[in-house]
Protein backbone atom coordinates (compact mmCIF):
# COMPACT_ATOMS: atom_id res chain seq x y z
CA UNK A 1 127.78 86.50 93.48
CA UNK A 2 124.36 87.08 93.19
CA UNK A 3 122.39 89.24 95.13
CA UNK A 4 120.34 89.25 97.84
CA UNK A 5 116.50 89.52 96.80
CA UNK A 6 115.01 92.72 98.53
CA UNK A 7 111.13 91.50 99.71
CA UNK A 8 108.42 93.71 101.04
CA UNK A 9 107.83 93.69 104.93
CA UNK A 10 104.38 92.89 105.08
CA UNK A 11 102.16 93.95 108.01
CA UNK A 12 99.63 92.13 110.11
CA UNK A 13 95.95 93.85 108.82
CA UNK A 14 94.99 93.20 111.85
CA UNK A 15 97.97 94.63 114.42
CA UNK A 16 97.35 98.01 111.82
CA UNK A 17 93.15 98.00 112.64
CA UNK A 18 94.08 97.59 116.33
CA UNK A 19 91.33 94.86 116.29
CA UNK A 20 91.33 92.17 119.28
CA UNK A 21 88.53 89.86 118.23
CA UNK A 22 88.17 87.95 114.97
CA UNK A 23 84.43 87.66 114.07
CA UNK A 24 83.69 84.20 112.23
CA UNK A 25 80.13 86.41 111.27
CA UNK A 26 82.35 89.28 109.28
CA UNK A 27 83.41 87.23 106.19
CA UNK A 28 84.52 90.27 103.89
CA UNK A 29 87.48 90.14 106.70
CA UNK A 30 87.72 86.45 106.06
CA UNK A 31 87.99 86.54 102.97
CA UNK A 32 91.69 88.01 102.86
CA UNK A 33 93.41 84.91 104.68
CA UNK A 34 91.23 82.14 102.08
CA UNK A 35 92.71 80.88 99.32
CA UNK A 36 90.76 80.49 96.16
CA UNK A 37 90.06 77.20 97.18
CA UNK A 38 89.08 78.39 100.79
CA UNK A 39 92.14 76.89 102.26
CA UNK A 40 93.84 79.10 105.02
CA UNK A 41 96.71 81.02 104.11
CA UNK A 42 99.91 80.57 105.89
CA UNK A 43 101.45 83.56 107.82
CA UNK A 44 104.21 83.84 105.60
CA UNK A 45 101.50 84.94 102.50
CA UNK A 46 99.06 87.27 104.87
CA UNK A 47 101.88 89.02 106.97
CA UNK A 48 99.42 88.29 110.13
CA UNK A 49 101.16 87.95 113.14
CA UNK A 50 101.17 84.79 115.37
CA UNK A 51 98.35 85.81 117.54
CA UNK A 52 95.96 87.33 115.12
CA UNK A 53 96.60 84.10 112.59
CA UNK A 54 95.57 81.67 115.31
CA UNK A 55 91.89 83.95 115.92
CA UNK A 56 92.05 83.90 112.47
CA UNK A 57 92.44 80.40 112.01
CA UNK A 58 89.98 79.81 114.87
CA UNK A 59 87.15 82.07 113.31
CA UNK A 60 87.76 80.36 109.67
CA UNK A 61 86.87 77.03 111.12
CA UNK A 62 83.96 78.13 113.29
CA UNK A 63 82.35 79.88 109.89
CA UNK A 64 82.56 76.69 108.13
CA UNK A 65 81.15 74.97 110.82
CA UNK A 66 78.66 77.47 111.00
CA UNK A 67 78.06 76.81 107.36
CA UNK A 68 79.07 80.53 106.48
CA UNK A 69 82.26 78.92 104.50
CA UNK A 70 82.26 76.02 102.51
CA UNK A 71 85.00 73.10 103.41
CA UNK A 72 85.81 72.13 99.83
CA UNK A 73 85.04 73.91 96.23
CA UNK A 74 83.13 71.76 94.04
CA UNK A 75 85.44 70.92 91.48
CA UNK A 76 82.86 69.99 88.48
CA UNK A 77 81.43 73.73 89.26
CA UNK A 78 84.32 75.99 88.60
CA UNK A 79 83.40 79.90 89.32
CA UNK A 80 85.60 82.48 88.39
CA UNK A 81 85.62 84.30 91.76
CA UNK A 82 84.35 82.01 94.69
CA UNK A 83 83.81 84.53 97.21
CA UNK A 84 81.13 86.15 95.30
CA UNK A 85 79.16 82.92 96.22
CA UNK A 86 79.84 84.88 99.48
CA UNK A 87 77.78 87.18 100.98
């Protein structure tokens, strides 16, 4: 029988920085739950727990509303690193 894979427990970032707001304005935080396509990341990827992932969540969409964070990556662009756009 095979065995069971052994996976490490990952931690909210957030939970560990005791922090209670998510900023939309502090994107270096951001950056950590945006895929390189600037989706969001599930939980499951980030280790955030359920409350910090919905301010997270929450803050992602104001920034791109805010124009802080793009909606889509332009596809006939392709950069290496996207969130040195960023800044």
């Amino acid at each position: 029988m095979a065995e069971k894979r052994k996976f490490k427990k990952r931690f909210c970032r957030y939970c560990q920085q005791k922090i209670d707001y998510v900023d939309y304005k502090d994107l270096n935080q951001l950056k950590f739950s945006l895929s390189e396509r600037y989706k969001i990341m599930p939980r499951r990827l980030t280790g955030n727990c359920k409350r910090h992932q919905e301010l997270v969540s929450a803050s992602i969409k104001r920034a791109r509303q805010a124009a802080f964070i793009p909606y889509v990556v332009d596809r006939k662009r392709v950069v290496a690193n996207p969130f040195e756009l960023i800044k």
